[in-house]
N, C-alpha and C. Protein backbone atom coordinates (compact mmCIF):
# COMPACT_ATOMS: atom_id res chain seq x y z
N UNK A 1 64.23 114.27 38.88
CA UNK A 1 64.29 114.96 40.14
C UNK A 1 64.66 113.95 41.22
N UNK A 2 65.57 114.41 41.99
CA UNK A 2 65.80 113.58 42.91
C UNK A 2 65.59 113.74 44.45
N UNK A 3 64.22 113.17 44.92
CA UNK A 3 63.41 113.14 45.65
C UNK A 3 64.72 113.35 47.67
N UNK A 4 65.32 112.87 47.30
CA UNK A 4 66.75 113.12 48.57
C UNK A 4 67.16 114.47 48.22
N UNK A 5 67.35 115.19 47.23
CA UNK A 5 67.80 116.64 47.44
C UNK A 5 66.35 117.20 47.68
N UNK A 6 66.62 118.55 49.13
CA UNK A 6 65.67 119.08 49.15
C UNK A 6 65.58 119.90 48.54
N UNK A 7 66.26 120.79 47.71
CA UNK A 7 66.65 122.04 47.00
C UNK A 7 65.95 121.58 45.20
N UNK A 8 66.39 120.78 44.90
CA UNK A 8 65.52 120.02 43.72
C UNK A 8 64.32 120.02 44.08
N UNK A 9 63.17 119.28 45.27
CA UNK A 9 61.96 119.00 44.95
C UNK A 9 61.61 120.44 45.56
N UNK A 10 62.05 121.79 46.16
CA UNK A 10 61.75 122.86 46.06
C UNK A 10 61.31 123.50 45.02
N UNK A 11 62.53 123.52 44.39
CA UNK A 11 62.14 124.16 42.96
C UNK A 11 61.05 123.82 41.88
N UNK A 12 60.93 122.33 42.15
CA UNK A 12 59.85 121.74 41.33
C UNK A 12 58.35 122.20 41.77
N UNK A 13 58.18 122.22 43.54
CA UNK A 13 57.20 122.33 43.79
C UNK A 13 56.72 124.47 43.40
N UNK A 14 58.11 124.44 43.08
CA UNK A 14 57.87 126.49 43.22
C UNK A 14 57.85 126.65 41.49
N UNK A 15 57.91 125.81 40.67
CA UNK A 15 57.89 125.86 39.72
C UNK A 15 56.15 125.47 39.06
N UNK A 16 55.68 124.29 40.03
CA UNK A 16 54.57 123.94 39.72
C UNK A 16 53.42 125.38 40.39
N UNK A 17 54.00 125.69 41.38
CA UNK A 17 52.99 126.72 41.69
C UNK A 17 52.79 127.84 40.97
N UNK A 18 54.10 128.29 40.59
CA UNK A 18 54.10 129.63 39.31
C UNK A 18 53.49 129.27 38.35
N UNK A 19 53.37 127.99 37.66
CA UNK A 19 52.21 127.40 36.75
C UNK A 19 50.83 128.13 36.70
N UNK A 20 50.83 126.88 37.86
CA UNK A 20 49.17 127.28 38.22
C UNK A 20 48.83 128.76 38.19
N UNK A 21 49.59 129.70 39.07
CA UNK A 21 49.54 131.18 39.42
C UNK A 21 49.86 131.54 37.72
N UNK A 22 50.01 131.52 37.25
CA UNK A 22 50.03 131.91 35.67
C UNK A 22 48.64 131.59 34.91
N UNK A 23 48.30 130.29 35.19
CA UNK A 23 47.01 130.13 34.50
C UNK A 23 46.03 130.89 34.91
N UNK A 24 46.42 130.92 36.14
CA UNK A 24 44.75 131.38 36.44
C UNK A 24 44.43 133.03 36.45
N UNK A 25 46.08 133.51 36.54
CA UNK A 25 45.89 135.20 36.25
C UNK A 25 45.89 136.12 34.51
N UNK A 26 46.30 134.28 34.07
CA UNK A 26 46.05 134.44 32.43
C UNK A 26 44.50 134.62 32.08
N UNK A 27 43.75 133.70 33.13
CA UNK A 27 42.23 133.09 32.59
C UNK A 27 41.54 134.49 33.68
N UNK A 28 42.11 135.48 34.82
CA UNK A 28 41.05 136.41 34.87
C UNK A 28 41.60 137.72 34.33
N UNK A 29 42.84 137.95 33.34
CA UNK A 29 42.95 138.81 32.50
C UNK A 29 42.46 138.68 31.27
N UNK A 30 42.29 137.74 31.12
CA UNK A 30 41.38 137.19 29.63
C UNK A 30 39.71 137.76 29.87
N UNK A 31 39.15 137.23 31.09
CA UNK A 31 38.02 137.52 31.34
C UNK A 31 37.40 138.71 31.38
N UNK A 32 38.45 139.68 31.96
CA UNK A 32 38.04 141.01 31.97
C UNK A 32 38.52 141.73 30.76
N UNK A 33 38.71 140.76 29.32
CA UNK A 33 39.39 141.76 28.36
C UNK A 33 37.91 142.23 27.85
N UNK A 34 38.19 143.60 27.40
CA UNK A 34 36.99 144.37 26.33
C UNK A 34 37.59 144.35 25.17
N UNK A 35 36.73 143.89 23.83
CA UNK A 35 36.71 143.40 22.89
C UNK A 35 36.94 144.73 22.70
N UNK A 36 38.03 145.05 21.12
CA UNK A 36 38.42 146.31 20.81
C UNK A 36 37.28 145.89 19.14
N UNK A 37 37.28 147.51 19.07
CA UNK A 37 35.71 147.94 18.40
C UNK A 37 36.07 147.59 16.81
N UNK A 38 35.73 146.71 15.81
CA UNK A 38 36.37 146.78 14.94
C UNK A 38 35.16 147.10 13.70
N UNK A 39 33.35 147.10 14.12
CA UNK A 39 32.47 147.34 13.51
C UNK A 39 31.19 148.47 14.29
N UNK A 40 31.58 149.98 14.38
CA UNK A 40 30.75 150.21 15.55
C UNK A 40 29.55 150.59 14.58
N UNK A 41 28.98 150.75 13.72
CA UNK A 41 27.72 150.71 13.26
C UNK A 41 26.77 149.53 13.62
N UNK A 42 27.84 148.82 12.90
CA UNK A 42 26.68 146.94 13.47
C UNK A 42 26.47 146.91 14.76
N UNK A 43 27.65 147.19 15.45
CA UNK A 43 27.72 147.35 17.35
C UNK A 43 26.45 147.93 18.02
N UNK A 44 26.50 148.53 17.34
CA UNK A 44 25.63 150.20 17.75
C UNK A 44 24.30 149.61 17.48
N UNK A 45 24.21 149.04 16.75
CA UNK A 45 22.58 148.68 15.69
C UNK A 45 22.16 147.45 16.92
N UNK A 46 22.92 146.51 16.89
CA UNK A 46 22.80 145.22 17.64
C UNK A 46 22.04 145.70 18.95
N UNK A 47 23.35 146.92 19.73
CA UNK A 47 23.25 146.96 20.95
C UNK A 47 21.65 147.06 21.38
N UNK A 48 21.36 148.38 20.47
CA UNK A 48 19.74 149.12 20.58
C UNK A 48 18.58 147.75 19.84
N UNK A 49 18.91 147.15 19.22
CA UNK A 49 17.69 146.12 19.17
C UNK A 49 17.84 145.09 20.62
N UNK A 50 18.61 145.41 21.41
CA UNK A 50 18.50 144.31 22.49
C UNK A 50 17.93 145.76 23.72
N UNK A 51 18.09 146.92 23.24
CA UNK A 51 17.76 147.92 23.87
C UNK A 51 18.74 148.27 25.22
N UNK A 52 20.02 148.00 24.70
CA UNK A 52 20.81 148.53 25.61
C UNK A 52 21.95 149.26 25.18
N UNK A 53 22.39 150.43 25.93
CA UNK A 53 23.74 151.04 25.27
C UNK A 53 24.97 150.37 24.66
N UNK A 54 25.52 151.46 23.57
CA UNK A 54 26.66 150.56 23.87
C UNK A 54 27.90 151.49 24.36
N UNK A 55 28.67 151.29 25.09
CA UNK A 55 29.76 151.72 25.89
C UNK A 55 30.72 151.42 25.02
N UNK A 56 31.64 152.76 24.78
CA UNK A 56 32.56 152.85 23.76
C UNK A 56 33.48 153.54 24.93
N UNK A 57 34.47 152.34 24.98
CA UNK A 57 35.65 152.83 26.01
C UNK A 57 37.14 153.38 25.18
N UNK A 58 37.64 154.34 25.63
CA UNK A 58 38.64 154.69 24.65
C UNK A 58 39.92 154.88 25.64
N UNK A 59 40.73 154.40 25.07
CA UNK A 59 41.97 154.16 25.67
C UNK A 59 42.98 154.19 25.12
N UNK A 60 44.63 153.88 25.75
CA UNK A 60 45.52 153.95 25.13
C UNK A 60 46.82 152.66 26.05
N UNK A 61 47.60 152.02 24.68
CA UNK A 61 48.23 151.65 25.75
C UNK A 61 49.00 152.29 26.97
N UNK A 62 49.55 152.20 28.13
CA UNK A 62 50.52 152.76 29.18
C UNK A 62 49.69 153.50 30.08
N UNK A 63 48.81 153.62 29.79
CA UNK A 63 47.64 154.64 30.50
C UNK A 63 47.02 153.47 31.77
N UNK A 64 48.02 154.46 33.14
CA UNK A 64 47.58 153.82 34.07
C UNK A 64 46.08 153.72 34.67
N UNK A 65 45.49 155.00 33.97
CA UNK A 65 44.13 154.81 34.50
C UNK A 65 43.52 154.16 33.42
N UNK A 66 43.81 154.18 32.68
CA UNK A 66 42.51 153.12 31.60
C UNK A 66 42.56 151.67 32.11
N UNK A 67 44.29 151.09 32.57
CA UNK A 67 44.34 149.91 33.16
C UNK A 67 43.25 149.88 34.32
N UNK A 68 43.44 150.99 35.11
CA UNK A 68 42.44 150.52 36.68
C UNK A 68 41.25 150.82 35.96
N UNK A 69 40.34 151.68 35.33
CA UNK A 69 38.79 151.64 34.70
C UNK A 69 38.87 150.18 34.28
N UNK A 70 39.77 149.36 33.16
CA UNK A 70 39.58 148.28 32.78
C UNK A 70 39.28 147.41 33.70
N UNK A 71 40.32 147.04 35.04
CA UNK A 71 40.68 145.85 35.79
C UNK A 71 39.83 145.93 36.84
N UNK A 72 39.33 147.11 37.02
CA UNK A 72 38.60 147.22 38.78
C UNK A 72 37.22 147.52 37.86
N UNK A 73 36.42 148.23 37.11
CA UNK A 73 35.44 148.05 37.05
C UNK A 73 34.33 147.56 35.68
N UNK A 74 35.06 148.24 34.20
CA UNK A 74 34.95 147.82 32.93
C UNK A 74 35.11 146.04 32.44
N UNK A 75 36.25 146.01 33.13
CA UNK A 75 36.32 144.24 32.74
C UNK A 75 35.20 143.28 33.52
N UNK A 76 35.37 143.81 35.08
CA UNK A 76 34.85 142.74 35.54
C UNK A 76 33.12 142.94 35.29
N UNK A 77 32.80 144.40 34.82
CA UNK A 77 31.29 144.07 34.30
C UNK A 77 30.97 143.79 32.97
N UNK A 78 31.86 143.89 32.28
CA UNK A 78 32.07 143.19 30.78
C UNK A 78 31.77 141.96 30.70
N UNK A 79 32.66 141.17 31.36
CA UNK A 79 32.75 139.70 31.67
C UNK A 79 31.62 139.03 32.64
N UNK A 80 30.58 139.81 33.10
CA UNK A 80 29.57 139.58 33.95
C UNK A 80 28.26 139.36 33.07
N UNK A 81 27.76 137.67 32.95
CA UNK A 81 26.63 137.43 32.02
C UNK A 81 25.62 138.36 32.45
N UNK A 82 25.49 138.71 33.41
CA UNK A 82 24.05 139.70 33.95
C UNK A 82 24.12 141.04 33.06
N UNK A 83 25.40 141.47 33.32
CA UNK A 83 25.58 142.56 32.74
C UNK A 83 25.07 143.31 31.23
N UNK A 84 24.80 141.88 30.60
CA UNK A 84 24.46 141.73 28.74
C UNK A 84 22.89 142.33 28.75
N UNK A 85 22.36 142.34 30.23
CA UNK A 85 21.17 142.91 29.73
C UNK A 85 21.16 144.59 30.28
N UNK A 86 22.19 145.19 30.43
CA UNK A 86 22.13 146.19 30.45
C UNK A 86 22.63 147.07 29.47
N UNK A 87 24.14 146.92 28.94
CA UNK A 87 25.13 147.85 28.36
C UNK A 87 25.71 146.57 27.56
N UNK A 88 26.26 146.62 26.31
CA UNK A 88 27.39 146.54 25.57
C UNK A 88 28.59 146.98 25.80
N UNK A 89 29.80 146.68 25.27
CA UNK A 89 30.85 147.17 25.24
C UNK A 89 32.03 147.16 24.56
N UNK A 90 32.81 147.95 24.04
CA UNK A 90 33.78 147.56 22.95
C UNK A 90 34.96 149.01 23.56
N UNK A 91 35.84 148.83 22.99
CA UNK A 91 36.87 149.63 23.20
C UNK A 91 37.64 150.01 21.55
N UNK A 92 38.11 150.99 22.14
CA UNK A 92 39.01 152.05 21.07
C UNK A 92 40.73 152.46 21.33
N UNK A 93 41.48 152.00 20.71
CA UNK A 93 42.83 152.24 21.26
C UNK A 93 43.15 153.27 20.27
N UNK A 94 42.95 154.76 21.26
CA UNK A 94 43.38 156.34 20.57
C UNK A 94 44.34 156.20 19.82
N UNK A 95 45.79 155.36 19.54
CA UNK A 95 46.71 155.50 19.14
C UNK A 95 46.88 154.23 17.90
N UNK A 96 45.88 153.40 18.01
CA UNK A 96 45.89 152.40 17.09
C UNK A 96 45.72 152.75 15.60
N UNK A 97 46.12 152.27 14.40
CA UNK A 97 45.62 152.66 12.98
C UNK A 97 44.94 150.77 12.69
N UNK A 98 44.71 150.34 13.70
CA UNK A 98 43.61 149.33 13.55
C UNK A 98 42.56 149.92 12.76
N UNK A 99 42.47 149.08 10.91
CA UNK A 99 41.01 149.57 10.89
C UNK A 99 39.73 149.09 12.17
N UNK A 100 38.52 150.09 11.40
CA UNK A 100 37.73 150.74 11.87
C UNK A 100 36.52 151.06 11.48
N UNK A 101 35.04 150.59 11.72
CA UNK A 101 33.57 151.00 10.85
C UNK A 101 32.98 152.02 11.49
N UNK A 102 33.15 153.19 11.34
CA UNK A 102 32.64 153.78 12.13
C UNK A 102 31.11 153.80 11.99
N UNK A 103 30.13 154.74 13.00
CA UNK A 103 28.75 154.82 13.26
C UNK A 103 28.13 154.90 11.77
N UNK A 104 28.59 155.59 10.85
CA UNK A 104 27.88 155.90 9.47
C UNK A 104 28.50 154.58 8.51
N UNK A 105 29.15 153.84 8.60
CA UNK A 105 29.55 152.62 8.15
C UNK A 105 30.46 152.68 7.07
N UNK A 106 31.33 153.80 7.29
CA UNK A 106 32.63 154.59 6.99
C UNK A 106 33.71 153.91 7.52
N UNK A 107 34.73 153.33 6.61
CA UNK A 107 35.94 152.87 7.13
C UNK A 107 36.88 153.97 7.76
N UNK A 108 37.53 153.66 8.84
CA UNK A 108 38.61 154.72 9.13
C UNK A 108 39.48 153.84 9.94
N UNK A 109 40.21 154.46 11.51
CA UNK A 109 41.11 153.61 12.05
C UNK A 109 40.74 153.93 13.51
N UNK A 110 41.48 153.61 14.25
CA UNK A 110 40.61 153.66 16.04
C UNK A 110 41.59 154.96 15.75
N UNK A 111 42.84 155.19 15.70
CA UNK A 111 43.19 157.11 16.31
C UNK A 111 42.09 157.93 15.24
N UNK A 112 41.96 157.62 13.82
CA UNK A 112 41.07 158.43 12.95
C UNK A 112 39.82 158.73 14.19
N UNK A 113 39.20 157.70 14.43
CA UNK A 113 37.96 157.61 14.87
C UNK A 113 38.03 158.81 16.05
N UNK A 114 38.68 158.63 17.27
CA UNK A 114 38.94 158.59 18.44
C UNK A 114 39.01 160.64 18.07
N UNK A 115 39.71 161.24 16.93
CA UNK A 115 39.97 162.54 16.68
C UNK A 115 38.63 162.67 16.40
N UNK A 116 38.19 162.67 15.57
CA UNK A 116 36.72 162.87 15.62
C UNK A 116 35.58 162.70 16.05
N UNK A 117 35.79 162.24 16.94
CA UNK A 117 35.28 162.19 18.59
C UNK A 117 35.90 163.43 19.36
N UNK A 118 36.63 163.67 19.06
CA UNK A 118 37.35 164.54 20.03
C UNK A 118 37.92 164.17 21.18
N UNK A 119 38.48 163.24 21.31
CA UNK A 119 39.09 162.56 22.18
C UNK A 119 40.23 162.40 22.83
N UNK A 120 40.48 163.24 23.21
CA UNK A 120 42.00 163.21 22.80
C UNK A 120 42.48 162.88 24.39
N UNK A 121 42.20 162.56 25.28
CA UNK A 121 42.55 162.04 27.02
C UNK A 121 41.57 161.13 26.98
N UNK A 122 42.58 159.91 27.60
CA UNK A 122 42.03 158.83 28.03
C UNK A 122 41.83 158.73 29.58
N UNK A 123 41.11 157.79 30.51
CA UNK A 123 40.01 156.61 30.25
C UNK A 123 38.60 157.85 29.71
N UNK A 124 38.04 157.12 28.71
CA UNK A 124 36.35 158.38 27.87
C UNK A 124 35.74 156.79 27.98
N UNK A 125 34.69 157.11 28.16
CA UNK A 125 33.34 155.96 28.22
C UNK A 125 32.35 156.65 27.71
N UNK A 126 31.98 156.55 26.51
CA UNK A 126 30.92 157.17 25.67
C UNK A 126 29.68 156.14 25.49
N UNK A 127 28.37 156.44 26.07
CA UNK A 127 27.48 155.89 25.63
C UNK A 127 26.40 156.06 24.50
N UNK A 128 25.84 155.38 23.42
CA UNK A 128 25.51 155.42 22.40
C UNK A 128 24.64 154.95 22.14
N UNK A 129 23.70 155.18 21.24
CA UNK A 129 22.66 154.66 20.26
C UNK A 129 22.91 153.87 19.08
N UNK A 130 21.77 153.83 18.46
CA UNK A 130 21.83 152.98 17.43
C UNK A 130 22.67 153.44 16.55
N UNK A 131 22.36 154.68 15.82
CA UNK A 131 23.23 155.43 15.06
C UNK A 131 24.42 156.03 15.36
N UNK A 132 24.72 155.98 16.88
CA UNK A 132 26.16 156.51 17.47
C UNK A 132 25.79 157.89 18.12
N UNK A 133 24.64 158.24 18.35
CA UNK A 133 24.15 159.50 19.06
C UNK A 133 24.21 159.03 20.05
N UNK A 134 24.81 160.28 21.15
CA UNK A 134 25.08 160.43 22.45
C UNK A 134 23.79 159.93 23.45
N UNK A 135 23.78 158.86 24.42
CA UNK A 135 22.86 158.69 25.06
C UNK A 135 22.99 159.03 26.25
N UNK A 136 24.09 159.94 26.57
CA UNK A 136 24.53 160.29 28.11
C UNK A 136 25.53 160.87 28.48
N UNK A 137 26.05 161.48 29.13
CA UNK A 137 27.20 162.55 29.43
C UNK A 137 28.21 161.64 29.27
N UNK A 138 29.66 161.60 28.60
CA UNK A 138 30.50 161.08 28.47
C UNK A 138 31.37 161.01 30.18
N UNK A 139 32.12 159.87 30.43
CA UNK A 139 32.63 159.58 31.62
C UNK A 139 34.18 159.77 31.33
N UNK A 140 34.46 160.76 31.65
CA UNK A 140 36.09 161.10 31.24
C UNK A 140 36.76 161.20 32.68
N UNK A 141 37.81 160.84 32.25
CA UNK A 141 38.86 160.00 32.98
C UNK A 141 38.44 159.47 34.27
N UNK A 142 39.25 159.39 35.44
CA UNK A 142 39.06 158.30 36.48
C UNK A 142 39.73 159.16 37.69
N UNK A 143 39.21 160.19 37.76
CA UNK A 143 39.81 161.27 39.52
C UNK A 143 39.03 160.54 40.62
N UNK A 144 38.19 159.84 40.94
CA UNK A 144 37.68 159.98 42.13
C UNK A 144 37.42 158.34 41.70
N UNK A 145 38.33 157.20 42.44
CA UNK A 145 37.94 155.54 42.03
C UNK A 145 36.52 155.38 42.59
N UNK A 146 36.79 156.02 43.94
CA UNK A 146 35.32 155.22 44.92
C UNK A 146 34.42 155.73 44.63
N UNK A 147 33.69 156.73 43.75
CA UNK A 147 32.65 156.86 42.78
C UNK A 147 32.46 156.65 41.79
N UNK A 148 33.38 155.59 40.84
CA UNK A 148 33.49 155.44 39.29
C UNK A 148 32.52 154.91 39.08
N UNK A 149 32.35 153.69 39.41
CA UNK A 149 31.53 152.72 39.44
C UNK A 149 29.64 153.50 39.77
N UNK A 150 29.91 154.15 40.74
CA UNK A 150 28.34 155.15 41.18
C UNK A 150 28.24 156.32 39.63
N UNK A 151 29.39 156.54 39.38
CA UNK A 151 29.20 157.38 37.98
C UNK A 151 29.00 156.46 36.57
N UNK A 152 29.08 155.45 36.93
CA UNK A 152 29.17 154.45 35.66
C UNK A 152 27.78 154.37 35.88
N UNK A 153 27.22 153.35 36.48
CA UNK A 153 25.84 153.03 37.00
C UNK A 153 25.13 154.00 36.41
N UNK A 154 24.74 155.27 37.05
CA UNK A 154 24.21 156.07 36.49
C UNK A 154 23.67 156.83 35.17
N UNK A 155 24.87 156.58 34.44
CA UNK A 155 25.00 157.14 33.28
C UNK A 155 24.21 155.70 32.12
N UNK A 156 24.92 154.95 32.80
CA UNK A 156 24.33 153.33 32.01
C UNK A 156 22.58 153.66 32.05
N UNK A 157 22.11 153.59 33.39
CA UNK A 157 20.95 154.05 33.29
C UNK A 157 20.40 155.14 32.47
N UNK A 158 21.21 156.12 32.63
CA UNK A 158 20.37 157.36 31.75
C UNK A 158 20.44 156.80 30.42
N UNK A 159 21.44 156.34 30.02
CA UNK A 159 21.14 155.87 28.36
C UNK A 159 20.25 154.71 28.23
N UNK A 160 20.14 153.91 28.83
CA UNK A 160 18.91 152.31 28.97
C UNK A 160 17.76 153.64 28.80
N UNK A 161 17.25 154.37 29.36
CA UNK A 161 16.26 155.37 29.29
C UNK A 161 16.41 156.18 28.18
N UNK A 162 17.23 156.27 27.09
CA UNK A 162 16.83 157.00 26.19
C UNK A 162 16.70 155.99 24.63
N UNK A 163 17.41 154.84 25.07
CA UNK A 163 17.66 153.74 23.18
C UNK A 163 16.04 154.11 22.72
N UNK A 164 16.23 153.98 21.70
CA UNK A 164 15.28 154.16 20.58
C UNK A 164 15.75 152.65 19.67
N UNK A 165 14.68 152.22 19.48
CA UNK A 165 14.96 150.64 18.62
C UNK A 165 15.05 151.38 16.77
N UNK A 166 16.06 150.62 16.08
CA UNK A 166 15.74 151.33 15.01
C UNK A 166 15.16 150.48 14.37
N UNK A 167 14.53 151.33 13.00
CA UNK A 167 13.16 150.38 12.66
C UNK A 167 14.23 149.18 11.45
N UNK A 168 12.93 148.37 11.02
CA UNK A 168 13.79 147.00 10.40
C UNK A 168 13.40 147.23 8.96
């Protein structure tokens, strides 16, 4: 680089900044990722011996609202150590043939799964028990942002109020 052209140490310095601006929107898309579900019996079992739900988010790729549930409120309480003592969380991609364990410890695939659920519209936030029984009204899709979060809350609670520990 030659420090007399100004057009050279431009580019270097706009090159070093896109860097940085890359790392660091790499390291808070990483942060807010939800682990996609690849054992939900064990999930399920784990969650309720720590006595907290587990939140089964179901999604799809292109789905602009599963992105905003993910980025504005799912990730960043995913990625929140406090958060571990409330809810679990794992995700389901409706369209994936990713195997799959489901609640009875039945192999299948995340779309298998996701149909028998009945699932069929994404962003669904299903909360669960040990065995995969419903611990709370399912949170389907994302119409109203500035209450998601007041509808999330809630529901988290109602299921923290119903886990049942299963026996050992």
């Amino acid at each position: 680089m030659d420090k007399r052209n100004p057009h050279a140490m431009r580019r270097a310095v706009l090159r070093f900044c896109a860097a940085i601006l890359a790392c660091v929107l790499s390291q808070t898309a990483a942060a807010q990722a939800i682990a996609m579900a690849q054992d939900l019996a064990r999930s399920a079992r784990e969650a309720a011996a720590a006595r907290v739900p587990l939140l089964v988010f179901f999604s799809q790729p292109g789905c602009p609202y599963c992105d905003l549930a993910r980025r504005d409120y799912l990730g960043p309480m995913n990625s929140d150590p406090a958060s571990r003592t409330t809810q679990r969380m794992l995700e389901v991609d409706i369209t994936s043939e990713s195997p799959l364990v489901d609640y009875s410890g039945r192999a299948t695939t995340h779309r298998a799964f996701a149909r028998a659920e009945q699932v069929r519209f994404v962003p669904v936030v299903k909360f669960v028990g040990a065995g995969g029984e419903s611990l709370a009204p399912a949170l389907i899709g994302l119409t109203v942002p500035g209450f998601y979060q007041s509808y999330l809350d809630r529901r988290i609670e109602q299921a923290a109020g119903r886990i049942t520990v299963p026996a050992q």
